[in-house]
Protein backbone atom coordinates (compact mmCIF):
# COMPACT_ATOMS: atom_id res chain seq x y z
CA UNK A 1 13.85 27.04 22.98
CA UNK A 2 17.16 28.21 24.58
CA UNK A 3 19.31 27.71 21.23
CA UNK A 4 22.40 29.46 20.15
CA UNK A 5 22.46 31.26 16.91
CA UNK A 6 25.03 28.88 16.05
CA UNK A 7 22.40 25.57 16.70
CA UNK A 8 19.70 27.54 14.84
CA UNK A 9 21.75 27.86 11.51
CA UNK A 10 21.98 23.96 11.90
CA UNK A 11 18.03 23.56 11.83
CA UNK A 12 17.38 23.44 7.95
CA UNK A 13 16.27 20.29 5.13
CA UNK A 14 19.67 18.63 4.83
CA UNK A 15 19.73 19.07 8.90
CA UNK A 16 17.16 17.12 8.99
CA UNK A 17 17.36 15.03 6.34
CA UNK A 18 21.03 13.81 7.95
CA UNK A 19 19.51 13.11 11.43
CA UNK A 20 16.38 10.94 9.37
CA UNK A 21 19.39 9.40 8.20
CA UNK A 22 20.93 8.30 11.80
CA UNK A 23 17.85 7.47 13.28
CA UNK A 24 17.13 4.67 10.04
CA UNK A 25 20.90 3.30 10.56
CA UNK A 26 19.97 3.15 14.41
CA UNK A 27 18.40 0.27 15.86
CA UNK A 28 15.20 2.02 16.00
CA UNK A 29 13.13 -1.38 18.00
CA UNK A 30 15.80 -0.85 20.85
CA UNK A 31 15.21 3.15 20.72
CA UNK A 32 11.54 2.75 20.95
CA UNK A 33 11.37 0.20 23.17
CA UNK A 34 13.86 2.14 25.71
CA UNK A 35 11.83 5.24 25.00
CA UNK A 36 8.49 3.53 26.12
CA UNK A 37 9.94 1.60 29.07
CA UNK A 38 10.84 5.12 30.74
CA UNK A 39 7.77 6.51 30.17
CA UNK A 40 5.68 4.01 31.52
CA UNK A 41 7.82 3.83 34.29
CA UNK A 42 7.98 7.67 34.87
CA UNK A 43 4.52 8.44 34.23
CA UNK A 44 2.94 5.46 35.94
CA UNK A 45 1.18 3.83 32.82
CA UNK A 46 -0.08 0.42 33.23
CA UNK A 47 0.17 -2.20 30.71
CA UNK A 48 -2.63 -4.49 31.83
CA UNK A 49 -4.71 -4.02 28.66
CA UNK A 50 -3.28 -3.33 25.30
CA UNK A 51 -4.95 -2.30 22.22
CA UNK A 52 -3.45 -3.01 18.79
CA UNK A 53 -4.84 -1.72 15.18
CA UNK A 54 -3.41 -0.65 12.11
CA UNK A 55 -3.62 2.42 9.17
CA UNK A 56 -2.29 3.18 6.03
CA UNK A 57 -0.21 5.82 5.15
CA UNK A 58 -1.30 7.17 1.43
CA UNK A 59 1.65 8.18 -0.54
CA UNK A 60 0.76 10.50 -3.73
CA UNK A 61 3.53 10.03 -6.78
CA UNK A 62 5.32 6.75 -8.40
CA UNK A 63 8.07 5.75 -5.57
CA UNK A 64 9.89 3.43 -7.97
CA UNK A 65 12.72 3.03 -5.71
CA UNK A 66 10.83 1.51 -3.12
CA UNK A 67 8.42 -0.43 -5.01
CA UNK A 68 10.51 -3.93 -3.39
CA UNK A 69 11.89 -4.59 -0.28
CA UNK A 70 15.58 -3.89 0.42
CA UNK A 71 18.20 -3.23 2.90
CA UNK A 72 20.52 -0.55 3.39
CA UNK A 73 23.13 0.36 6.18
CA UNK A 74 22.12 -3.40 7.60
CA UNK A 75 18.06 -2.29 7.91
CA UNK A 76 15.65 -3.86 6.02
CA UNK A 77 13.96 -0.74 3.51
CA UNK A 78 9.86 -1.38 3.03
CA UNK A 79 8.05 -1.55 -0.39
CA UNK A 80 5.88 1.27 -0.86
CA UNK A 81 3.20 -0.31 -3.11
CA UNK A 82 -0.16 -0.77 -3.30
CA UNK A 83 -2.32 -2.83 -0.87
CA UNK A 84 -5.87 -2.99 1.08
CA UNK A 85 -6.07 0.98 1.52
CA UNK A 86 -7.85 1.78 4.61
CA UNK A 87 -8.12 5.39 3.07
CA UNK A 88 -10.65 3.98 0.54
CA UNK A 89 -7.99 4.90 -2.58
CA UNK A 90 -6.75 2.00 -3.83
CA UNK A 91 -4.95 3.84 -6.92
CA UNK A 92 -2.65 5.13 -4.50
CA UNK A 93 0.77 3.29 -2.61
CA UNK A 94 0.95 3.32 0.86
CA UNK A 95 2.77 1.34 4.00
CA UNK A 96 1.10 -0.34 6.68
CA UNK A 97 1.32 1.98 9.88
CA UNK A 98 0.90 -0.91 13.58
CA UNK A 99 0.38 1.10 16.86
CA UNK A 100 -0.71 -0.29 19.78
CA UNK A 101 -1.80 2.04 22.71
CA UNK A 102 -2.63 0.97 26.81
CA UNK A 103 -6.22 1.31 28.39
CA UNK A 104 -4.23 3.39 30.22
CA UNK A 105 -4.76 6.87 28.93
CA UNK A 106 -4.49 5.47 25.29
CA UNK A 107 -0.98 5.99 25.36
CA UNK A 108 1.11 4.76 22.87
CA UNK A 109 3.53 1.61 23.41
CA UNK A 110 4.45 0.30 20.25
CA UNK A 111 4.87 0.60 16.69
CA UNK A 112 6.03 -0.80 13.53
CA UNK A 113 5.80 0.10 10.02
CA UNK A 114 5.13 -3.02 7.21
CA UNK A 115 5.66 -2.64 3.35
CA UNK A 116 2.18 -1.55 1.97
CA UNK A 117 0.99 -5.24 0.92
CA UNK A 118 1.34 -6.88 4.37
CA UNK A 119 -1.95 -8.48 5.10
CA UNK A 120 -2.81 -7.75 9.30
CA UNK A 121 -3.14 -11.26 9.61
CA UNK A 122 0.55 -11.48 9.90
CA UNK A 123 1.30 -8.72 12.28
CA UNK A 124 0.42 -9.92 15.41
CA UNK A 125 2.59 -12.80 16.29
CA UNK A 126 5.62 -10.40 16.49
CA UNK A 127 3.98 -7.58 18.14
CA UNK A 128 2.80 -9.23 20.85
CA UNK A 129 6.50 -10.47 21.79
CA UNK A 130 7.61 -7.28 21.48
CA UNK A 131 5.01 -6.49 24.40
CA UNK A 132 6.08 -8.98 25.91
CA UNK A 133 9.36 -7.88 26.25
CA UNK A 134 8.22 -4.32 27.14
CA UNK A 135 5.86 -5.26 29.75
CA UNK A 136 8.10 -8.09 31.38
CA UNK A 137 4.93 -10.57 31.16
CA UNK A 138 2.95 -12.71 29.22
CA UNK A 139 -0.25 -12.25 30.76
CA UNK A 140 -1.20 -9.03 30.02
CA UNK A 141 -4.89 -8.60 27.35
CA UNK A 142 -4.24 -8.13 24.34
CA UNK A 143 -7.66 -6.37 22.45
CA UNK A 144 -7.38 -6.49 18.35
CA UNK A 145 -9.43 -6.60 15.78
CA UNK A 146 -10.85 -9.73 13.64
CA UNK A 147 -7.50 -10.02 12.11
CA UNK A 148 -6.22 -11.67 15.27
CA UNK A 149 -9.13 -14.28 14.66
CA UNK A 150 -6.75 -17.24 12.83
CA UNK A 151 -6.45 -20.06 14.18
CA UNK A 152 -2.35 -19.82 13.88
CA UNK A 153 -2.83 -16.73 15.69
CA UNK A 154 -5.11 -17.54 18.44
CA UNK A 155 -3.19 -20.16 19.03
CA UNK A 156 0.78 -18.83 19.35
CA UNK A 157 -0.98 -16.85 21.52
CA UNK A 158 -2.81 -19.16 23.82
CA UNK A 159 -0.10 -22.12 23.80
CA UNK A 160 2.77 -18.60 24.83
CA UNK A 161 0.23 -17.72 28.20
CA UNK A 162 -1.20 -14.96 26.29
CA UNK A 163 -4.55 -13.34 27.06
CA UNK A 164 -6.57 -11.80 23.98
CA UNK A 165 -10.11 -10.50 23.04
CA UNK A 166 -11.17 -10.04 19.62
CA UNK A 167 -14.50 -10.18 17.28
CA UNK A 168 -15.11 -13.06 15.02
CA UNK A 169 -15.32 -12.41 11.60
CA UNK A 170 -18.58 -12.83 9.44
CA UNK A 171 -16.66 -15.15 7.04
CA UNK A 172 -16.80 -17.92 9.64
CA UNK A 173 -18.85 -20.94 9.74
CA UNK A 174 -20.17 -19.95 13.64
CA UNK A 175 -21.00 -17.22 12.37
CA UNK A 176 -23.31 -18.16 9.61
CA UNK A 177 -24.92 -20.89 11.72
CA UNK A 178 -25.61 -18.26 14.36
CA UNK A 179 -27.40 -16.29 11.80
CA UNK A 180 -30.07 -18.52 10.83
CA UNK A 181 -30.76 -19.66 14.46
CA UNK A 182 -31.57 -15.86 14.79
CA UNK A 183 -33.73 -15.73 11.35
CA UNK A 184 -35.55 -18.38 12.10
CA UNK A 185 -36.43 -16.86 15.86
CA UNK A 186 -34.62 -19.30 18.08
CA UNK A 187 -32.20 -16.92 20.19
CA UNK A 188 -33.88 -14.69 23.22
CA UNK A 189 -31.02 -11.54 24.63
CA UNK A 190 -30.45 -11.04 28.25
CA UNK A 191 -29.84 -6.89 28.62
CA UNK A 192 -26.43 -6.58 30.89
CA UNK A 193 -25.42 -2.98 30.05
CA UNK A 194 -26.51 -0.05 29.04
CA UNK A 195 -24.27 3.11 28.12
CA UNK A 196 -25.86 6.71 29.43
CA UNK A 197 -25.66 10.04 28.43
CA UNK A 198 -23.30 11.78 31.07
CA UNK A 199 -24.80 15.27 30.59
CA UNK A 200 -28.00 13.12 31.27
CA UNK A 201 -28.08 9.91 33.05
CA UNK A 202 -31.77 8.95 32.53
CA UNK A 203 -31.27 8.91 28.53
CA UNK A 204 -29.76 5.73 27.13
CA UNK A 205 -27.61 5.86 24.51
CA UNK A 206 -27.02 1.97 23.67
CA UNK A 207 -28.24 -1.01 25.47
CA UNK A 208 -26.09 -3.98 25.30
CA UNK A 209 -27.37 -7.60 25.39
CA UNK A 210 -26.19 -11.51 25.11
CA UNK A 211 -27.35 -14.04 24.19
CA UNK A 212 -27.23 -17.48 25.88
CA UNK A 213 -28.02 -20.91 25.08
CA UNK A 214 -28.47 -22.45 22.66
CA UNK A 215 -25.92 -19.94 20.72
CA UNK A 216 -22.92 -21.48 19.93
CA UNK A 217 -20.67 -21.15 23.69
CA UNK A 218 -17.12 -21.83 22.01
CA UNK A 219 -15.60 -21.33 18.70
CA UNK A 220 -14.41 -23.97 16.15
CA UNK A 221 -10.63 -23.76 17.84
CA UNK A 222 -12.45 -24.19 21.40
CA UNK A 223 -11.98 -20.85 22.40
CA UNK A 224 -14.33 -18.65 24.77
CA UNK A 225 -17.74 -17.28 22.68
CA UNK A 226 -20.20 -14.56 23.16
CA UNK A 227 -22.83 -13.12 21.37
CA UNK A 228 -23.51 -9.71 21.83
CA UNK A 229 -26.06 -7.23 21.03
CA UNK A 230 -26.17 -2.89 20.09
CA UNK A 231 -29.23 -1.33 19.67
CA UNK A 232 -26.77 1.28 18.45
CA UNK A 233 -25.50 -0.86 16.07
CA UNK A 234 -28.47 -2.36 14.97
CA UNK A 235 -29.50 1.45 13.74
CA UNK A 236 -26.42 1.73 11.79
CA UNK A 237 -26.12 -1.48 10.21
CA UNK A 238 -30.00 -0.66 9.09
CA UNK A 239 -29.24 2.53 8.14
CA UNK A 240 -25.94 1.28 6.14
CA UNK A 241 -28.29 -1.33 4.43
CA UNK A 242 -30.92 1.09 3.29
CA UNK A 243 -28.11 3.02 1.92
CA UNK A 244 -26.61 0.74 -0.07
CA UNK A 245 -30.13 -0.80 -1.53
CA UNK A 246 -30.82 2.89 -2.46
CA UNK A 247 -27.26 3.66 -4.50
CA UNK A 248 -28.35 0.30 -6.16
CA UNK A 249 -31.57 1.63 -7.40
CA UNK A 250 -29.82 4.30 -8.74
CA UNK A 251 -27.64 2.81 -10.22
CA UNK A 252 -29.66 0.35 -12.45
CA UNK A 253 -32.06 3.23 -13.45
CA UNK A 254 -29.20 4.50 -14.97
CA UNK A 255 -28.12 1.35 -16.17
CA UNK A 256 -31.65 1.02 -18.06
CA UNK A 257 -31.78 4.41 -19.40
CA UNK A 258 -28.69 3.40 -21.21
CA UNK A 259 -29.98 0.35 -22.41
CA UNK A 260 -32.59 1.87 -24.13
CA UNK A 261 -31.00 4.62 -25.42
CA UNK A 262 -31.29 4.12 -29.13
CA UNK A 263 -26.93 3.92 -29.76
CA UNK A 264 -27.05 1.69 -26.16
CA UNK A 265 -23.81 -0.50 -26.12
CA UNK A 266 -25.77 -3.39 -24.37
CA UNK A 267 -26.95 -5.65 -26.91
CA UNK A 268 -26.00 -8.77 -25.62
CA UNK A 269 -27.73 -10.63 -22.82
CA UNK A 270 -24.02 -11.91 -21.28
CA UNK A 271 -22.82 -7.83 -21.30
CA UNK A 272 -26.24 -6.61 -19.52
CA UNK A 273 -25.89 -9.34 -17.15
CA UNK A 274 -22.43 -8.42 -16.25
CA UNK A 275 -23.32 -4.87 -15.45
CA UNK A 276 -26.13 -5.97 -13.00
CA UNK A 277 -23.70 -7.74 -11.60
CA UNK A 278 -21.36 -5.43 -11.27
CA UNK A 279 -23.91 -3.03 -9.96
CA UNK A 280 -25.30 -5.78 -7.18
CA UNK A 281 -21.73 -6.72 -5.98
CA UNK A 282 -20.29 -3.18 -5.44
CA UNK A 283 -23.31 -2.36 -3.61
CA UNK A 284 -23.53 -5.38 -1.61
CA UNK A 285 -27.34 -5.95 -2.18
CA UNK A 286 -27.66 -9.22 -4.02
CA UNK A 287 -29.39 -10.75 -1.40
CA UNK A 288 -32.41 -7.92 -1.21
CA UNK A 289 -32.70 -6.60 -4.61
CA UNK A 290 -34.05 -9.28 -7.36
CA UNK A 291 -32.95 -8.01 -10.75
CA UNK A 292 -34.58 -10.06 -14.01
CA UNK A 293 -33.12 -9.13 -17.50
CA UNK A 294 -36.32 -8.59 -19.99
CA UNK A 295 -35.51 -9.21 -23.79
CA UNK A 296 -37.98 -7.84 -26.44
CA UNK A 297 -38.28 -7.81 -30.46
CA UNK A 298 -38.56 -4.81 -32.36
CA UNK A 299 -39.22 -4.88 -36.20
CA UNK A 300 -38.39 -2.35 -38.41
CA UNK A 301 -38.70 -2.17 -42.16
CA UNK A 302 -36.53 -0.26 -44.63
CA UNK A 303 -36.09 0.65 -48.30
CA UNK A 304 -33.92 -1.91 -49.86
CA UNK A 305 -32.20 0.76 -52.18
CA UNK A 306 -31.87 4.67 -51.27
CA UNK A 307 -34.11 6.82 -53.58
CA UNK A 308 -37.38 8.34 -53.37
CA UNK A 309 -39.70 5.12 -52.64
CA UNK A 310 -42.41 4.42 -55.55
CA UNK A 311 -44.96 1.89 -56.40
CA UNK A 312 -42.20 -0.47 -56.94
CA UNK A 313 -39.86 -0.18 -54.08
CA UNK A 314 -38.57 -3.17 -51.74
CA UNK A 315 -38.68 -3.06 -47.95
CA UNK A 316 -36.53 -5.14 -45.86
CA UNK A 317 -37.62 -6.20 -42.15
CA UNK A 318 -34.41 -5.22 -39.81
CA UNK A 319 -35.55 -7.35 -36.56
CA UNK A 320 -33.18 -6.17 -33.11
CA UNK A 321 -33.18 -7.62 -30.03
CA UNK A 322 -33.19 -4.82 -27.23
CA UNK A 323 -33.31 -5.53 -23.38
CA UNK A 324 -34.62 -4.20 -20.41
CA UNK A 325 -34.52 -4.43 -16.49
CA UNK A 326 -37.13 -4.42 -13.81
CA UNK A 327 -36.06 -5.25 -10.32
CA UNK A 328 -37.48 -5.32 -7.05
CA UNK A 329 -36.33 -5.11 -3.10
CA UNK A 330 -37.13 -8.64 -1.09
CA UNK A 331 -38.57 -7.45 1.96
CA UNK A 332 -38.93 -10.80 3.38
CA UNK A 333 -35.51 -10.90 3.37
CA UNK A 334 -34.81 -7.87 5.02
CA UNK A 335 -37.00 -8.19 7.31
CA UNK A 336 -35.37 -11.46 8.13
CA UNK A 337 -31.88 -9.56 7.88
CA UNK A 338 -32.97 -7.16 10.29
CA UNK A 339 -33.10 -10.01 13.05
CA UNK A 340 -29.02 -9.94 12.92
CA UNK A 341 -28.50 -6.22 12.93
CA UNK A 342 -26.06 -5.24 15.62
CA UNK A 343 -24.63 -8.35 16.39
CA UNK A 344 -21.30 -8.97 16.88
CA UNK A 345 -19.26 -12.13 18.79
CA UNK A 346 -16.09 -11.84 20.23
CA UNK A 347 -13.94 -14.61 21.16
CA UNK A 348 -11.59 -15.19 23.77
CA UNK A 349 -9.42 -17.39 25.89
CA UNK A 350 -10.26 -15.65 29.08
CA UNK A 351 -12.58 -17.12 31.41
CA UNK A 352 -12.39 -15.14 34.49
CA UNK A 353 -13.96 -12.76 33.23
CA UNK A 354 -17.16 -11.69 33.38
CA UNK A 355 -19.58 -11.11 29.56
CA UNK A 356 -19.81 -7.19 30.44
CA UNK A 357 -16.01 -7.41 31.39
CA UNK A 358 -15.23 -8.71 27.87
CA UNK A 359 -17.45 -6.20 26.79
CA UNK A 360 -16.20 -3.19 28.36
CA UNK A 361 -12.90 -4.18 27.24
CA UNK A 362 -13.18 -4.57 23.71
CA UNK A 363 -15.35 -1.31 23.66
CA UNK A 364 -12.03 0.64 24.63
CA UNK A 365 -10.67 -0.60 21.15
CA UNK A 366 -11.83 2.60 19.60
CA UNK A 367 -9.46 4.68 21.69
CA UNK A 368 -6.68 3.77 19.05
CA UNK A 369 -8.78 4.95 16.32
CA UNK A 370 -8.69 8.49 18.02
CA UNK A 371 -5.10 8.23 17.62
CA UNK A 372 -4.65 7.62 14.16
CA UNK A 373 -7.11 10.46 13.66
CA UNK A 374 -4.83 12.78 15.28
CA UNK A 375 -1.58 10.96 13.02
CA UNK A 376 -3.98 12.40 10.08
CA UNK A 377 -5.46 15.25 11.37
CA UNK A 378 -3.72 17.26 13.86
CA UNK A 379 0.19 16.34 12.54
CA UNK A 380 -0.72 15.53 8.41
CA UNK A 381 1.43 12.27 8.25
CA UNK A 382 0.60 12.54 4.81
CA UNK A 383 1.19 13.75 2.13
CA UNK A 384 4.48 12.95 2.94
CA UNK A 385 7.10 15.10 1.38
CA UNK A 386 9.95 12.43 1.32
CA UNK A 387 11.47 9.88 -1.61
CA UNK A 388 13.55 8.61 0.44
CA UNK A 389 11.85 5.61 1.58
CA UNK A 390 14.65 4.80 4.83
CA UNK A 391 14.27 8.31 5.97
CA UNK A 392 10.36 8.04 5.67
CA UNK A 393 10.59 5.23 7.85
CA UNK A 394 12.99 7.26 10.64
CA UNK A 395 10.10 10.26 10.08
CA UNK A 396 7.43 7.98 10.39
CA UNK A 397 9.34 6.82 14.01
CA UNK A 398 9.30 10.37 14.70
CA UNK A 399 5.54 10.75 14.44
CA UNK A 400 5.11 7.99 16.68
CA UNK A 401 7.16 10.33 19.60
CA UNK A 402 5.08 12.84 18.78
CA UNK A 403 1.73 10.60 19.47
CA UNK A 404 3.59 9.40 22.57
CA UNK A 405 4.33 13.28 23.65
CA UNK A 406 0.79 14.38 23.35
CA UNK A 407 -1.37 11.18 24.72
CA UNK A 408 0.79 12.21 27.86
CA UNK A 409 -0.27 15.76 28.07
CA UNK A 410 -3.71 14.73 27.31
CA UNK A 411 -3.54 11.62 30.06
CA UNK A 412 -1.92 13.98 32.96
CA UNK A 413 -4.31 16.59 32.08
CA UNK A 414 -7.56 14.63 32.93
CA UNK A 415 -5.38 12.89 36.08
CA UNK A 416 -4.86 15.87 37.56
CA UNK A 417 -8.39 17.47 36.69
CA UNK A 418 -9.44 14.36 38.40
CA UNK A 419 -7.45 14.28 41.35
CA UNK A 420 -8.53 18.18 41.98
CA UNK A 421 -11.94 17.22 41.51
CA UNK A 422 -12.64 19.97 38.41
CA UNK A 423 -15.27 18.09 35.95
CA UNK A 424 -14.75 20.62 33.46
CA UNK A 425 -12.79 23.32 31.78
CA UNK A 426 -13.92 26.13 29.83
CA UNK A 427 -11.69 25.42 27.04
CA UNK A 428 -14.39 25.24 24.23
CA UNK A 429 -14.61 28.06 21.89
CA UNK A 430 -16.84 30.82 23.31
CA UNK A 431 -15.30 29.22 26.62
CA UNK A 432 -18.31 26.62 27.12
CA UNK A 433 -17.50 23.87 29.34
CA UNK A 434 -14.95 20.53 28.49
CA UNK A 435 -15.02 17.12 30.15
CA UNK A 436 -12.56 15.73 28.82
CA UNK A 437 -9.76 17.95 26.91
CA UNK A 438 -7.67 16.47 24.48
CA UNK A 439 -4.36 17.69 23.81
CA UNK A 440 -5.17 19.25 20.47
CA UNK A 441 -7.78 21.57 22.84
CA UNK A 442 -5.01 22.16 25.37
CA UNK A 443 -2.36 23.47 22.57
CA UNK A 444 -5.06 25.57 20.66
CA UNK A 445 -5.37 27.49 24.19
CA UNK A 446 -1.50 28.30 24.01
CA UNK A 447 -1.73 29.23 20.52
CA UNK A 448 -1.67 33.09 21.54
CA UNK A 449 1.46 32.97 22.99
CA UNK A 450 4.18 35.26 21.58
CA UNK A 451 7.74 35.17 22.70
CA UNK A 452 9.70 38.67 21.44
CA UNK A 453 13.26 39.74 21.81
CA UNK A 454 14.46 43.27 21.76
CA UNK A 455 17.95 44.05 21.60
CA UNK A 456 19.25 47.20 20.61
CA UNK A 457 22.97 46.14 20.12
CA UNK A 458 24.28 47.85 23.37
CA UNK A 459 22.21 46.78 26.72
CA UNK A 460 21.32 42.76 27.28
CA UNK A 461 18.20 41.40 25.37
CA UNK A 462 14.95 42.11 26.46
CA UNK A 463 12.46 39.27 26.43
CA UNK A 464 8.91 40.26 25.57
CA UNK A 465 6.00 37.46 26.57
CA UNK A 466 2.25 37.72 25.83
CA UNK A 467 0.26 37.94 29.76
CA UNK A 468 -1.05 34.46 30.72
CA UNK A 469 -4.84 34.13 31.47
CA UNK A 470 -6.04 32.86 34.28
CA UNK A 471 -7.06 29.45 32.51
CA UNK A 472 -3.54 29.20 30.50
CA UNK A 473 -2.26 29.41 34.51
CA UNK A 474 -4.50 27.23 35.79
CA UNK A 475 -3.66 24.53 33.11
CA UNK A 476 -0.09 24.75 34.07
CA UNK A 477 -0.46 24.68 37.46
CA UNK A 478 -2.86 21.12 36.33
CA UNK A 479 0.28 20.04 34.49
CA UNK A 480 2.62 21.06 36.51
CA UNK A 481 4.57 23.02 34.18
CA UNK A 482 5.52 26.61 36.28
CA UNK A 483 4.75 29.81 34.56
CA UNK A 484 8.51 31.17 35.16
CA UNK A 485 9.11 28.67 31.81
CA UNK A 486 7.14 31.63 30.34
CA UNK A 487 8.58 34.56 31.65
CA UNK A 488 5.57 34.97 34.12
């Protein structure tokens, strides 16, 4: 990378650790915020549409230090505690990790990092003025998830000029009411898009649908409502029910083998009702599985004194009470059930737009998710080998660069494939055909690359580098990266 040996000796933990350092004492909102507006303006990314989301970060170990929020060098230090983990381990801490990416590529424009028991709810009033003041305007869309669906929220954005899609949660009343209109058979769908197989067009992968009146046209705030359909979802969300009625099963057979084992623990009605419940609640299946708790009498006589028994020996009657389950699946009403599967409504205050519009918009959500896979996957944000919680904040404003670098290498990559008209690269193991490369395919190419140095004291250095292939050259020439940067 062009260092001296001098530079080198420099790169090492407390190296590091001192810059993590800085960059927590810096005002790391102004960094960031600098940081994205030259990008977007050197690289052409438009900020029409915005995506927000967040993840947890899991931390492994006690983190004592942190377990309150502080301040230190006049920055406010985060409590790294326990909260909703999106990791599905709630016996671990973690912090709240906020990104929000453009439609644009997916690239990312903004993050911040909230103590671990920050509920989303509260997020997105101060995000979205930080967009604000990144894009220079108010009326850009702003695409989150149900979160975003409060009232407060919905409206600091509307009364500010803001634009925003999101999906109504099932915890609302319009919800509910929606529901039963489509139990008892009184909604018909109108089909307005259907998503295609691109290796083959004919073969549909999901059909989308709304529905119109007489489902409900506005929410409860008086904000923009519409239904929609997924046969694609529809599978899942049966598929996910089936699931979950089937671990229930399980689970209370096993229940009732322990209840009648003979040294069974459940001998009370109130402790065998408990664990049904417990069983129907963490399954989420009281609504299709009908449990009924079956008590029964069983006598037994014994000698009243120990001895061999005689002509003359006593018996006492020892009466128990012992229980039992039976249960069965309602498939009335999951056949009703099945009426709602793949619905879901999402609510805006946009009206110039059209319902596949809304649609198509809100569909891009997922393009955030990609990047948190890659925080996780490709870099390992975690397990994070920091106790330092102010320098785990710097690192994780590090990681977000990082994100920023490679969205752009995977963005201009498909521009440029696009502009040349190539639909695909053989960058695939066994060298079978990509559509769309990400950058995690693009750096695995380069991973052959060796870089040696020979020098024997006297003469200059001598710089050794592995031959480029004809696709590592063509992918540079894409990029527009020349091969001299590798000695080629």
């Amino acid at each position: 990378m062009g260092l001296t040996p001098e530079q080198l000796e420099g790169l090492n933990d407390d190296g590091v650790g001192r810059a993590l350092n800085w960059l927590f004492r810096s005002e790391q909102t102004t960094f960031v915020l600098a940081v994205v507006r030259h990008t977007v303006r050197e690289f052409a990314v438009t900020l029409e549409q915005l995506h927000n989301d967040s993840t947890t970060i899991t931390f492994h170990g006690n983190y004592a230090a942190a377990s309150e929020e502080g301040a230190r060098s006049g920055q406010t230090t985060l409590a790294i505690t326990w909260g909703h983990n999106k990791d599905h381990r709630p016996d671990l801490k973690q912090l709240l990790y906020i990104l929000t990416v453009s439609n644009d590529g997916g690239v990312p424009v903004h993050f911040r990092v909230e103590s671990g028991n920050t509920v989303d709810d509260q997020t997105h009033q101060e995000t979205w003025e930080l967009l604000c003041e990144l894009a220079g305007r108010r009326d850009f869309l702003y695409v989150a998830d149900c979160k975003l669906a409060s009232a407060e929220n919905m409206a600091y954005l509307h009364q500010r000029g803001g634009r925003f899609i999101t999906v109504l949660p099932k915890t609302r009343g319009e919800d509910h009411a929606f529901r039963q209109m489509l139990r008892q058979g009184q909604v018909s769908w109108r089909t307005i898009h259907e998503k295609t197989d691109e290796d083959e067009p004919e073969k549909v992968l999901d059909r989308f649908s709304v529905a119109p009146a007489p489902a409900p046209a506005v929410s409860a705030e008086g904000y923009r409502l519409v239904w929609y359909h997924s046969t694609r979802k529809a599978e899942v969300d049966a598929a996910a029910r089936a699931g979950r009625i089937q671990r229930a099963t399980r689970q209370l057979d096993t229940l009732r083998q322990r209840m009648t084992s003979p040294r069974t623990r459940y001998r009370q009605r109130t402790k065998v009702a408990e664990a049904v419940e417990e069983v129907l609640h963490a399954c989420d299946v009281g609504d299709w599985v009908r449990v009924e708790i079956q008590e029964r009498i069983e006598e037994r006589y014994c000698q009243e004194r120990k001895g061999r028994p005689g002509k003359d020996t006593r018996y006492v009657k020892h009466v128990t009470t012992r229980f039992d389950l039976s249960y069965q699946v309602d498939h009335g009403r999951i056949a009703e059930d099945q009426r709602c599967d793949g619905i879901f409504p999402l609510v805006t205050n946009v009206l110039d737009l059209s319902e596949v519009a809304v649609l198509l918009a809100y569909k891009r959500q997922p393009v955030i998710e990609k990047r948190f896979s890659q925080l996780k996957t490709d870099f390992r944000v975690a397990p994070v080998y920091l106790k330092d919680v102010s320098r785990i904040q710097a690192l994780l404003c590090v990681y977000f660069l990082v994100l920023l670098v490679e969205s752009l290498l995977e963005r201009e990559l498909r521009q440029a494939m696009e502009r040349e008209g190539i639909e695909s690269l053989p960058m695939y193991p066994e060298d079978r055909p990509c559509r769309h490369p990400t950058a995690r395919r693009l750096i695995d190419r380069f991973d052959d690359i060796q870089r040696h140095t020979l020098d024997n004291g006297r003469d200059a250095p001598v710089v050794f580098v592995s031959e480029l292939s004809n696709l590592q050259r063509r992918i540079l020439k894409l990029l527009g990266v020349p091969a001299s940067d590798y000695h080629a």
